[in-house]
Protein backbone atom coordinates (compact mmCIF):
# COMPACT_ATOMS: atom_id res chain seq x y z
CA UNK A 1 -124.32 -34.93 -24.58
CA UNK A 2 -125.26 -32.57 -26.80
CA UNK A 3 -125.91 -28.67 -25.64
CA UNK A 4 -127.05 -28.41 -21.93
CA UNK A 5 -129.31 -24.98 -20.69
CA UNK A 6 -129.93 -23.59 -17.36
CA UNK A 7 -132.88 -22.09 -16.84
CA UNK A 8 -133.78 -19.46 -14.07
CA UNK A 9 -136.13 -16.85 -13.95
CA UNK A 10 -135.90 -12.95 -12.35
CA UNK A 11 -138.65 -14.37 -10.04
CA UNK A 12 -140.81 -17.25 -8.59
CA UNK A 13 -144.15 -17.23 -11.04
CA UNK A 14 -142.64 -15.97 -14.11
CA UNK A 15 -143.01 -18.73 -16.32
CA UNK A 16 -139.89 -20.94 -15.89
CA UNK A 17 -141.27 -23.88 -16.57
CA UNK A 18 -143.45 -22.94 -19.31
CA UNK A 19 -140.67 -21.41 -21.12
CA UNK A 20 -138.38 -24.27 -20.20
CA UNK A 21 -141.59 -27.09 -21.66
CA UNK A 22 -142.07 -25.16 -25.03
CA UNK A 23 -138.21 -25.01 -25.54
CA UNK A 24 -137.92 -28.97 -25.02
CA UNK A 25 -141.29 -29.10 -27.63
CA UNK A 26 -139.86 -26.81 -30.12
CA UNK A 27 -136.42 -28.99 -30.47
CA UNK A 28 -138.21 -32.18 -30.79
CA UNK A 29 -139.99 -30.27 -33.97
CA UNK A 30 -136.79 -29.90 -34.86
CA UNK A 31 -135.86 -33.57 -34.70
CA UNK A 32 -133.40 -33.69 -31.47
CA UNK A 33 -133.91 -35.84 -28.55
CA UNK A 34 -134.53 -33.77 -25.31
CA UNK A 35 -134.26 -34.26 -21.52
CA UNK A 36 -134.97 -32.10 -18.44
CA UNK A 37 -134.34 -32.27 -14.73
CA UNK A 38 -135.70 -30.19 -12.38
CA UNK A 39 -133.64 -31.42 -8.87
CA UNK A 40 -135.47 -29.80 -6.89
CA UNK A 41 -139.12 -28.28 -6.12
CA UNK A 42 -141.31 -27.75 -3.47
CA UNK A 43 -145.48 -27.64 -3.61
CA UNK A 44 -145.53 -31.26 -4.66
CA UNK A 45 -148.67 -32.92 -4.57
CA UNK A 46 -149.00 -36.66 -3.04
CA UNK A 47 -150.04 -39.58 -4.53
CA UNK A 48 -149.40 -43.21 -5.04
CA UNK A 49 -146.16 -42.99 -6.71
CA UNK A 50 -144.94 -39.99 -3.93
CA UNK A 51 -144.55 -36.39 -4.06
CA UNK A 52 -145.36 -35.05 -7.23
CA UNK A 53 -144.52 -31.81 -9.12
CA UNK A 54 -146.76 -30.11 -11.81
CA UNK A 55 -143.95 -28.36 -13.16
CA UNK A 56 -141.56 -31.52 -13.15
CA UNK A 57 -144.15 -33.39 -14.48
CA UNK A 58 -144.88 -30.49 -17.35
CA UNK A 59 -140.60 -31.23 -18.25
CA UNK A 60 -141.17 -34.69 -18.26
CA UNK A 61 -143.85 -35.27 -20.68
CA UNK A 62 -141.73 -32.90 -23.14
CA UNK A 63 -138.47 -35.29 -22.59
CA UNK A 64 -137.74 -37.63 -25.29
CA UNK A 65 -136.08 -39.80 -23.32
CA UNK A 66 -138.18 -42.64 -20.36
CA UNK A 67 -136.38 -41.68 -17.19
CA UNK A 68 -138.14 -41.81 -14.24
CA UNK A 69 -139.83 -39.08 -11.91
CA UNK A 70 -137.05 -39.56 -8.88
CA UNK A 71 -134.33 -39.51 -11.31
CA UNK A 72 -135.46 -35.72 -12.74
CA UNK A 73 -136.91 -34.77 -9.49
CA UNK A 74 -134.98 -36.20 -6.66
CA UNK A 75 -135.93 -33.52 -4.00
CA UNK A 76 -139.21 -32.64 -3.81
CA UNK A 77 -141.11 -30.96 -1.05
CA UNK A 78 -144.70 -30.51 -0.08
CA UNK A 79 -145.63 -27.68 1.08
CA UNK A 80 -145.62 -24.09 -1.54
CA UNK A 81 -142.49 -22.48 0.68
CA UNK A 82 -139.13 -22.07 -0.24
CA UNK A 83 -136.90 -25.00 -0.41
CA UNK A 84 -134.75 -24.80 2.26
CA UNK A 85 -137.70 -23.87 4.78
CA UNK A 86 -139.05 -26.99 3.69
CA UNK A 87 -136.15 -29.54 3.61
CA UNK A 88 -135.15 -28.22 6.75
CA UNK A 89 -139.03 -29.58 7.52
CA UNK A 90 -138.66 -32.93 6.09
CA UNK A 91 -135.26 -33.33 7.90
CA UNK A 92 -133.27 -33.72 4.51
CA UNK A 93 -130.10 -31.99 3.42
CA UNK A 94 -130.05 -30.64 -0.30
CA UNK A 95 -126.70 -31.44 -1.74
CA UNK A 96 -125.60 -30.08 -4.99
CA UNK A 97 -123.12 -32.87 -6.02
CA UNK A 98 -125.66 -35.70 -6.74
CA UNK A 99 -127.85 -33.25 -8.70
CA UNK A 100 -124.73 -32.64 -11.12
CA UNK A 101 -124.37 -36.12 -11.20
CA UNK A 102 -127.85 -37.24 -11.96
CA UNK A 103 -127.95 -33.93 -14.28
CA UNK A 104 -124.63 -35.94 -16.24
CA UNK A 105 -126.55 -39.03 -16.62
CA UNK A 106 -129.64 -37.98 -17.55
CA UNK A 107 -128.13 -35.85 -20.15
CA UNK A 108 -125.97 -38.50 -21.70
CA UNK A 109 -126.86 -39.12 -25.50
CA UNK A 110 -129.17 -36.27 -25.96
CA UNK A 111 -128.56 -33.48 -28.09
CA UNK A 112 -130.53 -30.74 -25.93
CA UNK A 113 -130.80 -30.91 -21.78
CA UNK A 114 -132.49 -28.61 -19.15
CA UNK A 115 -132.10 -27.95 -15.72
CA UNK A 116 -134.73 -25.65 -14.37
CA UNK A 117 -133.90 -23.93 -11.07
CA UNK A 118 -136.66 -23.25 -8.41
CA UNK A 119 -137.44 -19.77 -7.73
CA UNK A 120 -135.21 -17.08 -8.55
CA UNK A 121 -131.86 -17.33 -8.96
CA UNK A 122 -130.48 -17.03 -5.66
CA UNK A 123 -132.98 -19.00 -3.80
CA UNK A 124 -131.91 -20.13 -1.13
CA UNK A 125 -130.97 -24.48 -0.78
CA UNK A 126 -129.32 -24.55 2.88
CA UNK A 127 -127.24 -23.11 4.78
CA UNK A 128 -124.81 -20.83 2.13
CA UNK A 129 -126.07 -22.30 -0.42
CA UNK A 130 -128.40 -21.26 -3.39
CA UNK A 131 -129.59 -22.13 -6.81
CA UNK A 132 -126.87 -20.01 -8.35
CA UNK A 133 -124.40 -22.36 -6.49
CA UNK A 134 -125.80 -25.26 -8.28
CA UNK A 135 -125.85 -23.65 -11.71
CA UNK A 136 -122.49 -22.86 -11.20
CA UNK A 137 -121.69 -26.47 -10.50
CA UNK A 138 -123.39 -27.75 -13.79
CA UNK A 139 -121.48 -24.94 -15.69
CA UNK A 140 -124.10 -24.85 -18.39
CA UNK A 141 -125.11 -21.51 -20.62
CA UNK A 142 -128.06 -19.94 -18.56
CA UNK A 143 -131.69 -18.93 -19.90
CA UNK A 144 -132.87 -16.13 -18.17
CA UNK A 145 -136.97 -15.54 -17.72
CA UNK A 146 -137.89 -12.68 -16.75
CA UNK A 147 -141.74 -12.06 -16.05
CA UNK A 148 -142.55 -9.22 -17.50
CA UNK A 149 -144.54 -6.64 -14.87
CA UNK A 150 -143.95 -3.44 -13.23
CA UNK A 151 -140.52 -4.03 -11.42
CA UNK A 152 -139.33 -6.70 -13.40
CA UNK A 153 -136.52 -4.30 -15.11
CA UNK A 154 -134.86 -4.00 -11.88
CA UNK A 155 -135.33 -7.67 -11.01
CA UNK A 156 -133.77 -8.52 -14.95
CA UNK A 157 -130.67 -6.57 -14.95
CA UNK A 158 -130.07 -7.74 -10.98
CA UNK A 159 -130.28 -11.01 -12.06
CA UNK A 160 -128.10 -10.87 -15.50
CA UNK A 161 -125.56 -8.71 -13.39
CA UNK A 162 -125.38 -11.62 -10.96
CA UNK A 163 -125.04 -14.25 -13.19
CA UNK A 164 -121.93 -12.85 -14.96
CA UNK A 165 -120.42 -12.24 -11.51
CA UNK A 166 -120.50 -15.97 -11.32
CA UNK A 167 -118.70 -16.21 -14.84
CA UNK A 168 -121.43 -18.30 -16.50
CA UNK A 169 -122.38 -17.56 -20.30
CA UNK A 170 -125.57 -16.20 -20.54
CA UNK A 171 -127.61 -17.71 -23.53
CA UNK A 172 -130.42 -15.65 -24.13
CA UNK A 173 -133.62 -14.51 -22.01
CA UNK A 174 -137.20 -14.74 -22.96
CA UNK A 175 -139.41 -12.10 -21.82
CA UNK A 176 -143.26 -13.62 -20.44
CA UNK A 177 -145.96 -10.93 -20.19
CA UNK A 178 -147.51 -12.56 -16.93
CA UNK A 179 -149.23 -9.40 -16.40
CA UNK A 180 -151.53 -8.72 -19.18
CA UNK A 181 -152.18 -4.70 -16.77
CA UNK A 182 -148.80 -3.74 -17.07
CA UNK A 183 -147.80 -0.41 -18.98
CA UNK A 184 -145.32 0.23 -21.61
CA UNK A 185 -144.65 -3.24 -22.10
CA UNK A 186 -142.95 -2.62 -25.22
CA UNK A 187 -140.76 -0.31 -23.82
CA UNK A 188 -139.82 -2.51 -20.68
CA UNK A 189 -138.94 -5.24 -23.24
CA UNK A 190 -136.60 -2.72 -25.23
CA UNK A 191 -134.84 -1.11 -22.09
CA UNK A 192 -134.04 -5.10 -21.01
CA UNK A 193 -132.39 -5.44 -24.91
CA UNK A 194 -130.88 -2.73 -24.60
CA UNK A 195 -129.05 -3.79 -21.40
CA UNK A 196 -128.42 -7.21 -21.90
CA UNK A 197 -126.47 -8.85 -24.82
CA UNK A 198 -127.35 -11.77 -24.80
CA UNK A 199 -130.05 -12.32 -27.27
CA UNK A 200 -133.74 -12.68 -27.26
CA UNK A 201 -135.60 -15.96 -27.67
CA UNK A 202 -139.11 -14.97 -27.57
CA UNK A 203 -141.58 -12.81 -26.53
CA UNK A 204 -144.62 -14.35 -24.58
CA UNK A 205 -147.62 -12.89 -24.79
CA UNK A 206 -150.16 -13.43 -21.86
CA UNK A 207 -152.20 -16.50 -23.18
CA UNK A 208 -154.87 -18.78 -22.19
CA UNK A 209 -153.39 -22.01 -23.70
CA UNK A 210 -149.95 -21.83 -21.68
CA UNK A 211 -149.10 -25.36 -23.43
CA UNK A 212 -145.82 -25.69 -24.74
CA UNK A 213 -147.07 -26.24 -28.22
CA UNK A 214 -148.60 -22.89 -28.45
CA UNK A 215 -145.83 -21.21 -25.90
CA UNK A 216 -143.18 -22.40 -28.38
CA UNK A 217 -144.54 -20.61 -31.07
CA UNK A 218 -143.94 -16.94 -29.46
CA UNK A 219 -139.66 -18.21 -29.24
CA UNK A 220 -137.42 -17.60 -31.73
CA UNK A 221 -133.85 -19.43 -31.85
CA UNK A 222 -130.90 -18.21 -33.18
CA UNK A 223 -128.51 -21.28 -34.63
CA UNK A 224 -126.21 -21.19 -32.15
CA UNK A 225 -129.36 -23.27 -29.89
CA UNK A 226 -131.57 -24.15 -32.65
């Protein structure tokens, strides 16, 4: 395996998964075989396959590699509500071990993998458990996402404070302006900079085409992820 990611946001709706999609598309420009996983979501559609994910489905089109739905997205949930609401629902038990496990295989012989989280980052999975437990398990660099809109300062440095609590290396954070209303952006996205060191891989802009082809053009990665 080559270098692994994390990805979480400050926030459900922020963009995770379009930030996560364009990264994936921008490293295959750059010749390097990808994969994602995304263990768990909830707000899955059914079909004739099973429950399906848009954003899972968004990861795996970007993926270089031919895994399977159920191997990137082993729990997935129905209804829009958080996850452990709705595997408490469904009678199921999320475990974090498997994930890491699947997340090892599925990673094996690429040079660039993604997990994306659901929801914030400490959503909760079951009973003391949350999606910061799990990234703490994989022990991968973290993305951070923050969605840029009135509060979302707060919500950033929260998150980035957490995160280092937990001892993991953060790897950047890309800011998303999901509301195209909210004042001082510019100024938001400095006082963020200015508190985080990590560095930052792109600034998107609130756009119609959210495809990761034209997301991936707003990032910008240093060498160290390039």
């Amino acid at each position: 395996m080559g270098q692994a990611y994390f990805v979480t946001g400050t926030d459900t709706e922020v963009g995770k998964t379009c930030a996560a999609a364009a990264l994936l598309y921008a490293w295959r420009q750059r010749g390097r075989t990808v994969a994602a996983m995304k263990p768990i979501a909830s707000g899955c559609r059914n079909t004739a396959e099973g429950l399906r994910n848009a954003d899972a489905e968004m990861l795996l089109a970007e993926c270089s590699t031919t895994h399977s739905y159920g191997c990137m997205n082993p729990y997935a949930f129905e209804p829009p509500i958080a996850p452990h609401i709705a595997a408490a629902e469904a009678g199921v038990t999320i475990e974090i071990d498997p994930s890491v496990r699947q997340a090892q295989q599925l990673a094996e012989g690429t040079d660039r993998f993604v997990v994306e989280g659901v929801g914030g980052w400490r959503v909760p999975l079951g009973g003391a458990l949350t999606t910061a437990d799990l990234a703490v398990a994989l022990a991968y660099p973290v993305i951070v996402v923050v969605g840029i809109r009135l509060g979302c300062i707060n919500h950033a440095l929260l998150t980035l404070e957490s995160i280092g609590h937990r001892e993991l290396p953060i790897a950047g954070w890309i800011a998303n302006e999901v509301d195209p209303e909210c004042a001082r952006i510019d100024d938001i996205i400095e006082t963020i900079g200015t508190c985080c060191a990590a560095p930052l891989l792109g600034r998107i802009p609130h756009l119609t085409d959210s495809s990761p082809a034209r997301v991936a053009t707003h990032l910008s990665l240093p060498d160290s992820i390039s």
